[in-house]
N, C-alpha and C. Protein backbone atom coordinates (compact mmCIF):
# COMPACT_ATOMS: atom_id res chain seq x y z
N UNK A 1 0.82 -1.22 0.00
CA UNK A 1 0.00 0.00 0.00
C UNK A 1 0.85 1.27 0.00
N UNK A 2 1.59 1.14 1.26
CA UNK A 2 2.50 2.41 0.82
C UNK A 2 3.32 2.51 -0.76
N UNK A 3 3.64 1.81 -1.42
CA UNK A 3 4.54 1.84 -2.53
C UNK A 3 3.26 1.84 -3.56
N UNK A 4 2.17 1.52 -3.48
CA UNK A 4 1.26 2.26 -4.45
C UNK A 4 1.07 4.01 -4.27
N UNK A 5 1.06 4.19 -2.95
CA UNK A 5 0.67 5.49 -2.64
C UNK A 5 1.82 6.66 -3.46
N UNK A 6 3.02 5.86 -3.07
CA UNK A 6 4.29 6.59 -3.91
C UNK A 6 4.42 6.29 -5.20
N UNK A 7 3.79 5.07 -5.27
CA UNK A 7 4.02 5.00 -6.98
C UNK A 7 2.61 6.44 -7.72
N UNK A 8 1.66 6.50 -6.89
CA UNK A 8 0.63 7.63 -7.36
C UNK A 8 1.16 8.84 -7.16
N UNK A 9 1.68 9.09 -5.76
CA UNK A 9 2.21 10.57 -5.57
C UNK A 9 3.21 10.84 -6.92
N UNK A 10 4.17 10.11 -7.65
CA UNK A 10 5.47 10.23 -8.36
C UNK A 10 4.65 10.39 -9.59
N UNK A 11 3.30 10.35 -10.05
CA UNK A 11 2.77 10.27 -11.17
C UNK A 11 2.16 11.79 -11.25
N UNK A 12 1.27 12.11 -10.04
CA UNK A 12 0.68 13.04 -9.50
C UNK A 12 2.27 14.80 -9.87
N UNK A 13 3.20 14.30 -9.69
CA UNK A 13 3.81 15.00 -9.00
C UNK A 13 4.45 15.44 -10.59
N UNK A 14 4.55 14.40 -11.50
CA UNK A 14 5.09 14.31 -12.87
C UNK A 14 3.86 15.27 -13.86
N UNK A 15 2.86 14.82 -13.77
CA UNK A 15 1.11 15.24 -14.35
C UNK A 15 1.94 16.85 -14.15
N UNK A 16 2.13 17.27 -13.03
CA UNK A 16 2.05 18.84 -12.43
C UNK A 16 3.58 19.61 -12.69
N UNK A 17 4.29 18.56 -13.05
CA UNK A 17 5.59 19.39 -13.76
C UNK A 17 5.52 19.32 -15.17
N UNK A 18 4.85 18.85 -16.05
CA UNK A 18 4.21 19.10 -17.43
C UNK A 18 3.66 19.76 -17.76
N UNK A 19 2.50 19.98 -17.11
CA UNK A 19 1.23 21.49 -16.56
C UNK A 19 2.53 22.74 -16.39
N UNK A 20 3.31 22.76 -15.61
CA UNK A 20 4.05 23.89 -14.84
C UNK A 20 5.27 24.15 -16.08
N UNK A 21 5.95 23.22 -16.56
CA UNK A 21 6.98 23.28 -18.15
C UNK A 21 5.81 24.07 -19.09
N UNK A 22 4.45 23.46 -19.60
CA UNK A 22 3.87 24.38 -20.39
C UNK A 22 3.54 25.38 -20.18
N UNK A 23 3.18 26.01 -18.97
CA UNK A 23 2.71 27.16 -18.29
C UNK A 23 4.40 28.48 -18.59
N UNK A 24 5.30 27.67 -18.34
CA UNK A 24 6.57 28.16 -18.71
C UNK A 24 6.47 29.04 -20.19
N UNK A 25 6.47 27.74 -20.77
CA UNK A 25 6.61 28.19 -22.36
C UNK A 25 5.54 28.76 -23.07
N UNK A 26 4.48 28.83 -22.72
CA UNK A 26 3.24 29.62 -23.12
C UNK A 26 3.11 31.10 -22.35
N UNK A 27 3.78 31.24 -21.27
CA UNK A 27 4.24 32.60 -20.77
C UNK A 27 5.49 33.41 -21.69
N UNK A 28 5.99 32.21 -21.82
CA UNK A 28 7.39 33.31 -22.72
C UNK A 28 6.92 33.16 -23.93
N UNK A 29 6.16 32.46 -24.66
CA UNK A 29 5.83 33.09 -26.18
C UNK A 29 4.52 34.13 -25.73
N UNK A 30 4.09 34.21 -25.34
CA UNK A 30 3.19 35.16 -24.86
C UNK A 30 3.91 36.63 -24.54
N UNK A 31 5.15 36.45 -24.30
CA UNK A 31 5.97 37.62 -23.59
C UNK A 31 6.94 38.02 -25.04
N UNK A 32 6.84 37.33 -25.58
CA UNK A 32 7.92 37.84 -27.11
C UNK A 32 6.88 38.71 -27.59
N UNK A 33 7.17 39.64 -28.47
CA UNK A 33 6.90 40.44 -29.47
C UNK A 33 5.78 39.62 -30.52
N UNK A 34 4.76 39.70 -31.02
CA UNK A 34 4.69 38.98 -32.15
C UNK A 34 4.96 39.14 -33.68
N UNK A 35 5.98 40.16 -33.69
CA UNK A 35 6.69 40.69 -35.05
C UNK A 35 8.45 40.63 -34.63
N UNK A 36 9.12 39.93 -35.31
CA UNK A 36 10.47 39.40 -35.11
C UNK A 36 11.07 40.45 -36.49
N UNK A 37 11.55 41.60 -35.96
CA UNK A 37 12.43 42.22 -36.88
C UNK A 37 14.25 41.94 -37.28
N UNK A 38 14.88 41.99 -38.45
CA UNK A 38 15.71 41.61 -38.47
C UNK A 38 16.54 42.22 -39.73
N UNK A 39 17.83 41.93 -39.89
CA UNK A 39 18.99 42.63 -41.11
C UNK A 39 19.21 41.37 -41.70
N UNK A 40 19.50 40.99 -43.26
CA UNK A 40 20.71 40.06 -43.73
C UNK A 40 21.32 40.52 -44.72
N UNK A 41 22.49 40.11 -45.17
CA UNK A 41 23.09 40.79 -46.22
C UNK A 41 24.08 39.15 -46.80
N UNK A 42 24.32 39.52 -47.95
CA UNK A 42 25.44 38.17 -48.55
C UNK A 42 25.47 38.90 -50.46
N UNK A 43 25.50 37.34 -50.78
CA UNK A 43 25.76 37.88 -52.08
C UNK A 43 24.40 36.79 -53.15
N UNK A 44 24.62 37.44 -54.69
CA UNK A 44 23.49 36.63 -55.67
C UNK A 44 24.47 36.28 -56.64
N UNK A 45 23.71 35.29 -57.20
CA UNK A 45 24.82 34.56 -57.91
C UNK A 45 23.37 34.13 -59.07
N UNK A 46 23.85 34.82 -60.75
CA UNK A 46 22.55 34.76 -61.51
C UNK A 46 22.67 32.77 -61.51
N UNK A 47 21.30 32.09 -62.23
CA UNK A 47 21.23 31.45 -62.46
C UNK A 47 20.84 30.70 -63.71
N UNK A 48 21.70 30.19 -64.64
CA UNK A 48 21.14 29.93 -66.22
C UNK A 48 21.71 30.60 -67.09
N UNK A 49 21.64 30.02 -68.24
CA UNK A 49 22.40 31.05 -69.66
C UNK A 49 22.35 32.52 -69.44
N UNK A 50 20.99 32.94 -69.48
CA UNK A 50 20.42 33.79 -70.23
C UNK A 50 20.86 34.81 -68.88
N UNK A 51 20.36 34.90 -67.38
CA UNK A 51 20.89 35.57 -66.70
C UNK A 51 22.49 35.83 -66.48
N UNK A 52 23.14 34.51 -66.63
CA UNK A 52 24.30 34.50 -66.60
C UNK A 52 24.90 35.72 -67.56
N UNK A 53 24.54 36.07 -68.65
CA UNK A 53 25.20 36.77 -70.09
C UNK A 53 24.67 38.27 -69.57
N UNK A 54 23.41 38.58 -69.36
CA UNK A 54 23.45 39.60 -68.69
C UNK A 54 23.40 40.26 -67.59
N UNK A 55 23.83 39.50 -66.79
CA UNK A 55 24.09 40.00 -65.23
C UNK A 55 25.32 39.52 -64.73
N UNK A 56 25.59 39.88 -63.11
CA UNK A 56 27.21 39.42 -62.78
C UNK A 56 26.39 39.20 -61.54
N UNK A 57 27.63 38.47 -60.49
CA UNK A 57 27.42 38.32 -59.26
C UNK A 57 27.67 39.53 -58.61
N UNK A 58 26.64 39.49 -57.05
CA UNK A 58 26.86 40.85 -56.41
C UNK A 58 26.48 40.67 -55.14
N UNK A 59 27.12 41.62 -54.25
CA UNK A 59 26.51 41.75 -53.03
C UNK A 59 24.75 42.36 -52.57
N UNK A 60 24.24 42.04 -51.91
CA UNK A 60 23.52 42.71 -51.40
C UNK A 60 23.06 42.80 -49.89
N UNK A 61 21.65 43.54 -49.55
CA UNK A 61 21.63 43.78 -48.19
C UNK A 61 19.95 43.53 -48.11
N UNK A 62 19.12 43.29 -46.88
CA UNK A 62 17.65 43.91 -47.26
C UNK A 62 17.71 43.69 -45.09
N UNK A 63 16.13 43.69 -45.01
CA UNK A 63 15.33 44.13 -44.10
C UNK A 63 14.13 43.23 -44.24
N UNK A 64 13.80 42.79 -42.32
CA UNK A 64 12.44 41.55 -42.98
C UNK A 64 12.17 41.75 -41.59
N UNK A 65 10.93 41.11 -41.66
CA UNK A 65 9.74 41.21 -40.60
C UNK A 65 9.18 40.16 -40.47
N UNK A 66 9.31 39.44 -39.24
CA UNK A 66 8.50 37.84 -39.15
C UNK A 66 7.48 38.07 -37.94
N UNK A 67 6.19 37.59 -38.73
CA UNK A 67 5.02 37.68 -37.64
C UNK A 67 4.85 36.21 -37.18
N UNK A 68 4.21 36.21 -36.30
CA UNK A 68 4.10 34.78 -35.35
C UNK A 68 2.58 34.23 -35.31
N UNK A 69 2.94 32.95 -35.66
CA UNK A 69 1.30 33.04 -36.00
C UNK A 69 1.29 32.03 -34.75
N UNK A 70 -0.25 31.21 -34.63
CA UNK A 70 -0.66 30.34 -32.76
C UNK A 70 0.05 29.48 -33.20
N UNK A 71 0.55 28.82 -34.09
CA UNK A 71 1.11 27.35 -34.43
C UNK A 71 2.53 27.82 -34.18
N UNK A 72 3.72 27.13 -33.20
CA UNK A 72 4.62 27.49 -33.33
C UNK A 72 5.95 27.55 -34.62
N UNK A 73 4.98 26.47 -35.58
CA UNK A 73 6.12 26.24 -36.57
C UNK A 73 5.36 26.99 -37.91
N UNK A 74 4.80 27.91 -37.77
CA UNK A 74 4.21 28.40 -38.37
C UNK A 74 4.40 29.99 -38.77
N UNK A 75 5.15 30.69 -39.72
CA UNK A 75 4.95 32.05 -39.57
C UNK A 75 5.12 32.70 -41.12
N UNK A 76 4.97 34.10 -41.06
CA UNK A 76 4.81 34.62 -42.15
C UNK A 76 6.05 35.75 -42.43
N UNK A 77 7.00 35.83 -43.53
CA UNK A 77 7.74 36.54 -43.51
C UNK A 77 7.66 38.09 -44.63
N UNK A 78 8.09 38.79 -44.25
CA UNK A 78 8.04 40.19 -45.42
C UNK A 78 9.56 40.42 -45.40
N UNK A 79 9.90 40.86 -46.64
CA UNK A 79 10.97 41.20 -46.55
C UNK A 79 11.68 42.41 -47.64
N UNK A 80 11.79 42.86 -47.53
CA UNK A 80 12.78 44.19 -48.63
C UNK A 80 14.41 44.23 -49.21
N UNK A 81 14.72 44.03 -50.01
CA UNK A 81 16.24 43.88 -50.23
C UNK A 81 16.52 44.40 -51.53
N UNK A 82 17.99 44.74 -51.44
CA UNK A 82 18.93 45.56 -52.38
C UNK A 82 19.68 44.56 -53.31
N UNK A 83 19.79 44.08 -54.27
CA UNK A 83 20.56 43.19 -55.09
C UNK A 83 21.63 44.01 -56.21
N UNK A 84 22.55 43.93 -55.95
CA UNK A 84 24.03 44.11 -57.23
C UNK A 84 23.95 43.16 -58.01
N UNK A 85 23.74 43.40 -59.18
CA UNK A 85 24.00 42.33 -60.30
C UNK A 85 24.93 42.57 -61.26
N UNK A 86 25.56 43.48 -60.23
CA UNK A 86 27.39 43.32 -61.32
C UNK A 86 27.11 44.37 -62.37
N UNK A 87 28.26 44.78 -63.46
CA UNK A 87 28.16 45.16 -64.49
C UNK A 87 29.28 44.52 -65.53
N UNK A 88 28.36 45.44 -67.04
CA UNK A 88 29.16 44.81 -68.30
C UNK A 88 30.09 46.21 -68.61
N UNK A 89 30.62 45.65 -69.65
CA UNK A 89 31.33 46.56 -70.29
C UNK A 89 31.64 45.96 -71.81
N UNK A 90 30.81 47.05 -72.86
CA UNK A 90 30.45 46.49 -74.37
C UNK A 90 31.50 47.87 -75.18
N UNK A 91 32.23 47.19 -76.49
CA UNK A 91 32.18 47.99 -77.33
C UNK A 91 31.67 48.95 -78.36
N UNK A 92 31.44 49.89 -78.00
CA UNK A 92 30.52 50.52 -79.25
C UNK A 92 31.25 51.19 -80.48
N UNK A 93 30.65 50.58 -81.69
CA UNK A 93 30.77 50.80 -83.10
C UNK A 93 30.24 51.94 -84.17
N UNK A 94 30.66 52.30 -84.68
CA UNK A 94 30.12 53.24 -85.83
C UNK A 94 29.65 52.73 -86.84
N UNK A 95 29.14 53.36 -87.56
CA UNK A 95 27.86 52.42 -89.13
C UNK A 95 29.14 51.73 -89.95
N UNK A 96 30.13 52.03 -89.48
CA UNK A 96 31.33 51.77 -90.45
C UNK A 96 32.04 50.49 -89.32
N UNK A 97 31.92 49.79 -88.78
CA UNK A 97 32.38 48.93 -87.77
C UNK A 97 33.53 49.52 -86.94
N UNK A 98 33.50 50.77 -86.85
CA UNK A 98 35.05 50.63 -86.38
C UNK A 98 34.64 50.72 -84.59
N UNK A 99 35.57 50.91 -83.94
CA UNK A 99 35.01 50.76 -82.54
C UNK A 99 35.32 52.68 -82.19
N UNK A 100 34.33 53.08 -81.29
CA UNK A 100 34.40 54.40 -80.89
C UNK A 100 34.75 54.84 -79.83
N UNK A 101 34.53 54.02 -78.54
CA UNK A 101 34.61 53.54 -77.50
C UNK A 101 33.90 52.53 -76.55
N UNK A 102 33.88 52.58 -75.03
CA UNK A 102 33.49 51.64 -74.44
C UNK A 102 31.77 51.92 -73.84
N UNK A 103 31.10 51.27 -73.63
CA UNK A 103 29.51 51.52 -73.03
C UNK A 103 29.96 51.01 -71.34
N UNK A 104 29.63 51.24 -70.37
CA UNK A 104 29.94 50.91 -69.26
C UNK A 104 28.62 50.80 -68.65
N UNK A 105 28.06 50.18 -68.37
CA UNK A 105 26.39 49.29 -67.95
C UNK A 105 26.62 48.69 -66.22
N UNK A 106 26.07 49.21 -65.62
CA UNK A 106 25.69 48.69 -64.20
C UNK A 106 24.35 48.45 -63.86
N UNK A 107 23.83 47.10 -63.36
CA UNK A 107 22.65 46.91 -62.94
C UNK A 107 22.43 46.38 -61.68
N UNK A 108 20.80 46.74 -61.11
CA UNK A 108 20.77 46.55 -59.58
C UNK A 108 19.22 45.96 -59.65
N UNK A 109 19.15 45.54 -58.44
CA UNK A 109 17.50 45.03 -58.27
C UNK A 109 17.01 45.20 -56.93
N UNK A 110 16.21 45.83 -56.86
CA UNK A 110 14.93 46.09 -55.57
C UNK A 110 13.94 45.48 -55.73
N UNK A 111 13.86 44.12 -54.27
CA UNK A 111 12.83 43.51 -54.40
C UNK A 111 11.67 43.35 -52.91
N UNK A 112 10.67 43.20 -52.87
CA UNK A 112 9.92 43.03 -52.29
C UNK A 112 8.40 41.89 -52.11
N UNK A 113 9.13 40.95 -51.08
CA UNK A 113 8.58 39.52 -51.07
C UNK A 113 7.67 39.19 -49.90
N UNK A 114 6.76 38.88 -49.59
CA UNK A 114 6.09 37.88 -48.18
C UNK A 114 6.13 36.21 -48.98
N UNK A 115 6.53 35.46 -47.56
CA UNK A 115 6.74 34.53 -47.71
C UNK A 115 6.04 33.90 -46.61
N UNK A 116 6.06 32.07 -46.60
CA UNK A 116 5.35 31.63 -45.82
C UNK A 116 6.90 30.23 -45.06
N UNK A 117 6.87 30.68 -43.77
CA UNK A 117 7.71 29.66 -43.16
C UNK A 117 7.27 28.97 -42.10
N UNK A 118 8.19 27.54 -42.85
CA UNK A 118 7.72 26.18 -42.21
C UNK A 118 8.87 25.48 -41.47
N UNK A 119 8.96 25.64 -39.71
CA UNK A 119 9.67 24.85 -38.86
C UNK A 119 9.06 23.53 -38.40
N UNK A 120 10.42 22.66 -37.92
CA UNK A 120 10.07 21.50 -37.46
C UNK A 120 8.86 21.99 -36.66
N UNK A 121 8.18 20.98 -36.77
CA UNK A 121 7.11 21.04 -35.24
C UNK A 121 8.14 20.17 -34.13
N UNK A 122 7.86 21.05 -32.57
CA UNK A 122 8.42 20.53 -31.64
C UNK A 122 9.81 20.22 -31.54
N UNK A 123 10.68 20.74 -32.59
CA UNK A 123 11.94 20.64 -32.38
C UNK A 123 12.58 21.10 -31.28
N UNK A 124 14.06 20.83 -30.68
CA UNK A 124 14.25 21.72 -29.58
C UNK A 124 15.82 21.58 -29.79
N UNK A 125 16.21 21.38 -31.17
CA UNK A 125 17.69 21.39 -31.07
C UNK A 125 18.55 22.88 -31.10
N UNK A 126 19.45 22.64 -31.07
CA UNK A 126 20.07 24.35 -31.00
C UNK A 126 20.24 25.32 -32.05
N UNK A 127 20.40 24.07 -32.75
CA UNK A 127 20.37 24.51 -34.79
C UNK A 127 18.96 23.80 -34.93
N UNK A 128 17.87 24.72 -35.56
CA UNK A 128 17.06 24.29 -36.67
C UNK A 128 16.61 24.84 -37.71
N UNK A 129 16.18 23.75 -38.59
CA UNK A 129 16.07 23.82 -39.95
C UNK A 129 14.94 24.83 -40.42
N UNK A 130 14.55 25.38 -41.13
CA UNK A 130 13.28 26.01 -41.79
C UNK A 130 13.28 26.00 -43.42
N UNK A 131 12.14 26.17 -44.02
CA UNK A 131 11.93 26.36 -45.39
C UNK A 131 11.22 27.06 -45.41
N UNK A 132 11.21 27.76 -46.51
CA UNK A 132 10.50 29.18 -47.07
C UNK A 132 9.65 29.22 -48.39
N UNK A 133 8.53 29.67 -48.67
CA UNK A 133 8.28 30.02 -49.66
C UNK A 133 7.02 31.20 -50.46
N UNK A 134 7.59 31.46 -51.63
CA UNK A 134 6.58 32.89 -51.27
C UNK A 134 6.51 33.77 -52.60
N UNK A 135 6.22 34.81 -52.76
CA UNK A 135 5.91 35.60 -54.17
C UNK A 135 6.44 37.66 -54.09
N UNK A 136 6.74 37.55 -54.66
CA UNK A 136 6.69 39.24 -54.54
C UNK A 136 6.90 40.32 -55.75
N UNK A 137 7.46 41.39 -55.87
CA UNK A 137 7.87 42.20 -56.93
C UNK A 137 8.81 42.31 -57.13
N UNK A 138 10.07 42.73 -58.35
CA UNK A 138 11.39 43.06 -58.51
C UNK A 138 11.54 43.99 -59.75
N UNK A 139 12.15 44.83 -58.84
CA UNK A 139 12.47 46.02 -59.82
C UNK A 139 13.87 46.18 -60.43
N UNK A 140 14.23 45.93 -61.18
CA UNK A 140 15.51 45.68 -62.30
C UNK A 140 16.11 47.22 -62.68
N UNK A 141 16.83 47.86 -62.28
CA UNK A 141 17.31 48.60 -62.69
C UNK A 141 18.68 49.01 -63.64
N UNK A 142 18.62 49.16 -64.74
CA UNK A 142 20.16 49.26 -65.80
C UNK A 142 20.54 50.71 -65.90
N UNK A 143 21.56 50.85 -65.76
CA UNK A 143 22.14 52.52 -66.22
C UNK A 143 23.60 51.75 -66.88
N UNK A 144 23.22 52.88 -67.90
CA UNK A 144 24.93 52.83 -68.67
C UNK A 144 25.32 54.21 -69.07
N UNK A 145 26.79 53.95 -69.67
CA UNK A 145 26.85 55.31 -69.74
C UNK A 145 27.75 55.04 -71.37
N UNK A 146 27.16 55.84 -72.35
CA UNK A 146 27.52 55.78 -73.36
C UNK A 146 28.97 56.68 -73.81
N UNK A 147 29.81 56.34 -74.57
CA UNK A 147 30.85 56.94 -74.87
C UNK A 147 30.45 58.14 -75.77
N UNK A 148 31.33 59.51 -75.67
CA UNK A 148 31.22 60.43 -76.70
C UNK A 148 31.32 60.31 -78.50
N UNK A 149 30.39 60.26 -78.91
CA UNK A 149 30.58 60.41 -81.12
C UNK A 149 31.07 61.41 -81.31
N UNK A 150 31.05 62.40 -80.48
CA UNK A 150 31.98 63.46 -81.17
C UNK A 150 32.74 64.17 -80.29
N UNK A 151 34.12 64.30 -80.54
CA UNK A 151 34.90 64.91 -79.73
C UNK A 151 34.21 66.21 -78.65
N UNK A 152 33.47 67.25 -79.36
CA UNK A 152 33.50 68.55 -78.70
C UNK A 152 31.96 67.52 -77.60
N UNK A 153 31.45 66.86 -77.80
CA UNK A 153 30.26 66.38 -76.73
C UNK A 153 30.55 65.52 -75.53
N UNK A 154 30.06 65.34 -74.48
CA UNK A 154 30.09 65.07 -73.41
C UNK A 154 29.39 63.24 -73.51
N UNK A 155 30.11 62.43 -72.55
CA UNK A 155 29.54 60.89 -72.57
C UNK A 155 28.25 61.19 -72.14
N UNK A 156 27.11 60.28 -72.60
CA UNK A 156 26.26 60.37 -72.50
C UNK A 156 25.82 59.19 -71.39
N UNK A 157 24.63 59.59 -70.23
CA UNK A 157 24.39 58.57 -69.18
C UNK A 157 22.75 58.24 -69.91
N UNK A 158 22.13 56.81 -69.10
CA UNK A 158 20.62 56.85 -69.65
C UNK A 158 20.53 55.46 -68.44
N UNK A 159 19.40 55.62 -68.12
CA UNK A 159 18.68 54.26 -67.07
C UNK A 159 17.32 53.98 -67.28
N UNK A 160 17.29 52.35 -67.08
CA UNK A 160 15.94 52.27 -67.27
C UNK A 160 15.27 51.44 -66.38
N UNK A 161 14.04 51.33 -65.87
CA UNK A 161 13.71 50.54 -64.51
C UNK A 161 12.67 49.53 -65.09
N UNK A 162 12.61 48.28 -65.50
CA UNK A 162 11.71 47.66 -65.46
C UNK A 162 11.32 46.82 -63.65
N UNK A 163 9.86 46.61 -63.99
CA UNK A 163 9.03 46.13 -62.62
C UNK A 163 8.51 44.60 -63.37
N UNK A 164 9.10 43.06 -62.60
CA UNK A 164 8.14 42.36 -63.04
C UNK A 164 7.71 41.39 -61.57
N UNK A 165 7.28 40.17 -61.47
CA UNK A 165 6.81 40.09 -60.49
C UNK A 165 6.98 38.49 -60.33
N UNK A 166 7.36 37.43 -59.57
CA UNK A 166 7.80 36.30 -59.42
C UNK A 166 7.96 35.97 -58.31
N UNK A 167 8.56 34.60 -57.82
CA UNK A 167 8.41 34.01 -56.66
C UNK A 167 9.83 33.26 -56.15
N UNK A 168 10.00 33.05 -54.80
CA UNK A 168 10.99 32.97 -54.38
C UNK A 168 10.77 31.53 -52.95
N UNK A 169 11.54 31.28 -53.26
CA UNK A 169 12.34 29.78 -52.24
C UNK A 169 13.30 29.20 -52.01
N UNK A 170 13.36 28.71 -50.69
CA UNK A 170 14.79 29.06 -49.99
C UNK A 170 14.44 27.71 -49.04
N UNK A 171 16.13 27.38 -48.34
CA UNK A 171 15.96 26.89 -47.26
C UNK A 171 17.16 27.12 -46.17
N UNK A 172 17.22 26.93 -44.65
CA UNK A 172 17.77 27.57 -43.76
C UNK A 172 18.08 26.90 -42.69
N UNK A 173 19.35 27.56 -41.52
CA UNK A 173 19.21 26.85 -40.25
C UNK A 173 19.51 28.11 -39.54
N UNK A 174 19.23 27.64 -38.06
CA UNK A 174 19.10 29.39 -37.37
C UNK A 174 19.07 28.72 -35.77
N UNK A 175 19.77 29.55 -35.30
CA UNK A 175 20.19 29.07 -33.89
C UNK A 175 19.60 30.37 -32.71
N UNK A 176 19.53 30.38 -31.49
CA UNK A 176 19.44 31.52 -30.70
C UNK A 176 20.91 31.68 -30.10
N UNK A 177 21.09 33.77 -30.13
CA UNK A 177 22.44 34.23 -29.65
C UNK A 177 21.77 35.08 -28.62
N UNK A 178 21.87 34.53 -27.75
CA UNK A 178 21.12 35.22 -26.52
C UNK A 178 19.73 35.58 -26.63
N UNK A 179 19.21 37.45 -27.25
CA UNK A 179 17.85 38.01 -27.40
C UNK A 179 18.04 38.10 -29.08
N UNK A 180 18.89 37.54 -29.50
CA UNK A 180 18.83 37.46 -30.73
C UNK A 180 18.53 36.43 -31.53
N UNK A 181 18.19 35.57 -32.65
CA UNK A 181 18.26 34.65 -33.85
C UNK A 181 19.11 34.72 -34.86
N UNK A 182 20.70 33.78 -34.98
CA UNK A 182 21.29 34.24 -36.46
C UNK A 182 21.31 32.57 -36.88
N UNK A 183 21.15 33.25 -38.58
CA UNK A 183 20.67 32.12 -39.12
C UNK A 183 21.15 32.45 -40.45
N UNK A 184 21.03 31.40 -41.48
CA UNK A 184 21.51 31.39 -42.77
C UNK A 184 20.71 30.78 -43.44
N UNK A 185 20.87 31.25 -45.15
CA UNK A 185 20.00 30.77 -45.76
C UNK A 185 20.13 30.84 -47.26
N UNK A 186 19.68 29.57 -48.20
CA UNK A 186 19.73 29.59 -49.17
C UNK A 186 18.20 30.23 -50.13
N UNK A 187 18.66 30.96 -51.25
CA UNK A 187 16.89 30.96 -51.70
C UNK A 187 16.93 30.91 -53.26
N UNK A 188 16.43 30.82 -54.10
CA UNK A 188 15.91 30.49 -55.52
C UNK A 188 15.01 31.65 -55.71
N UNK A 189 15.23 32.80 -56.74
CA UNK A 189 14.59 33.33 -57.44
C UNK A 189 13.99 33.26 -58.70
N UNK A 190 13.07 33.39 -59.44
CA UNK A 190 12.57 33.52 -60.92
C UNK A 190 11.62 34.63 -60.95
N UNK A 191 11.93 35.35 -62.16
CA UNK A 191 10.89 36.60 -62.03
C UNK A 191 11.17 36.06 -63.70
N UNK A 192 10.13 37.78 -64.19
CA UNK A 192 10.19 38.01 -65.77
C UNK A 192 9.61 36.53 -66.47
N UNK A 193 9.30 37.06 -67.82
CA UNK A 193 8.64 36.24 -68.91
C UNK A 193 9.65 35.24 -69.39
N UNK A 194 11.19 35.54 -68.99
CA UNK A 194 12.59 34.80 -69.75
C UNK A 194 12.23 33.56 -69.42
N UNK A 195 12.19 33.05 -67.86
CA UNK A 195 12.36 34.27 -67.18
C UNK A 195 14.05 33.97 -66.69
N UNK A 196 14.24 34.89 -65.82
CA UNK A 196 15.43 35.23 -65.04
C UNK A 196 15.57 34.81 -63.60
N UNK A 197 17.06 34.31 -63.41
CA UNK A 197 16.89 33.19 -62.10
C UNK A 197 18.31 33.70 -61.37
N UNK A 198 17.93 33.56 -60.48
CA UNK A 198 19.44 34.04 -59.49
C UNK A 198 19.29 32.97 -58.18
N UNK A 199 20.68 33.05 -57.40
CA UNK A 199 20.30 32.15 -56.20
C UNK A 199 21.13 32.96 -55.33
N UNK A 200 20.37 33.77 -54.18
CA UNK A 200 20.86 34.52 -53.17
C UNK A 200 21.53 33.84 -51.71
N UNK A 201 22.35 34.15 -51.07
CA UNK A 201 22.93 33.32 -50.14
C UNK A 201 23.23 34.32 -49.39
N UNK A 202 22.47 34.80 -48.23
CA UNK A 202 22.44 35.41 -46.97
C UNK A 202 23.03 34.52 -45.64
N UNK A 203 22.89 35.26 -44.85
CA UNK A 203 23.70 35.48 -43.16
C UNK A 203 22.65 36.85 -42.86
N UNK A 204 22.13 36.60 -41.34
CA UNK A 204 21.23 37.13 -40.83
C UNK A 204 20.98 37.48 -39.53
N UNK A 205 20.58 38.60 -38.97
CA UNK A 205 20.41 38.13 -37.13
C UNK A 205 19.23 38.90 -37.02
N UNK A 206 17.97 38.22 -36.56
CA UNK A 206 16.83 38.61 -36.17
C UNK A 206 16.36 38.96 -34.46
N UNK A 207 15.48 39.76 -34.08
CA UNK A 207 14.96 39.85 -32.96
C UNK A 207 14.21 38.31 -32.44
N UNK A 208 14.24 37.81 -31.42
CA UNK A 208 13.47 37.17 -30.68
C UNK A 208 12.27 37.08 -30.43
């Protein structure tokens, strides 16, 4: 009898440190923010013929916002970023082939994405995994600057901004640094009718 009584109290006592662990962790997600702000920056690297010929690799930077939805492996991301896509440098010709000088072409891209991210459920390792996926806008920007045709005139500059609109996916691992999240991540772009493909590779540290 007594060793039932303890075998109940040790059950009793287990029931109420499960209750008291969730009471834990439903206080501190309750106590976070439910918008996780954050920086990443790395570099793009085009993807395919056709981007390859007119674009270069480049650095960039952006800005993102993760809301928290009731499911813990569940959330929604926005994000804003700056893309370098390198520049060319073309010869330019006269009606007569001869060469006149050089065209010097730099291009950039501003994009703007929400995405949808998917964590383990119930994971609790120190590194975990996530995947991403999602749609947004990209704005392509080219400026070049044309060489002078005639001695007494000045090089000529000209830019042009196309807007098209495509989707983006990625995947990641991300650890906690105290009140912070840094994490890394791969992602897959395609925009345009070509269309045009790049693969961005960030480093990141988000709010908690």
């Amino acid at each position: 009898m007594p060793m039932s009584a303890s075998i109940g109290r040790s059950i009793l006592l287990g029931v109420a440190g499960m209750f008291a662990a969730t009471d834990v962790v439903e206080a501190q997600q309750a106590a976070r923010s439910p918008v996780s702000l954050g920086v990443m920056a790395g570099w793009s690297t085009p993807n395919g013929a056709q981007a390859g010929q007119l674009y270069g690799r480049g650095g960039q930077i952006g800005v993102l916002g993760e809301v928290r939805m009731p499911l813990s492996w569940l959330a929604v991301r926005v994000d804003a970023g700056y893309q370098s896509l390198g520049g060319r440098t073309a010869i330019v010709t006269d009606a007569n082939g001869v060469a006149v000088g050089q065209m010097q072409r730099s291009d950039a891209m501003y994009s703007a994405a929400a995405s949808v991210v998917l964590r383990w459920p119930g994971l609790r390792t120190a590194v975990q995994p996530y995947a991403l996926a999602g749609g947004g806008s990209y704005w392509v920007r080219s400026s070049a600057v044309l060489p002078s045709l005639l001695s007494q005139s000045a090089p000529q500059s000209a830019s042009m901004t196309m807007r098209t609109t495509g989707f983006t996916a990625g995947a990641g691992v991300e650890t906690p640094v105290r009140r912070a999240i840094l994490f890394g991540e791969v992602r897959y772009q395609q925009f345009g009718q070509a269309p045009m493909r790049f693969v961005p590779v960030n480093v990141g540290l988000r709010l908690k």
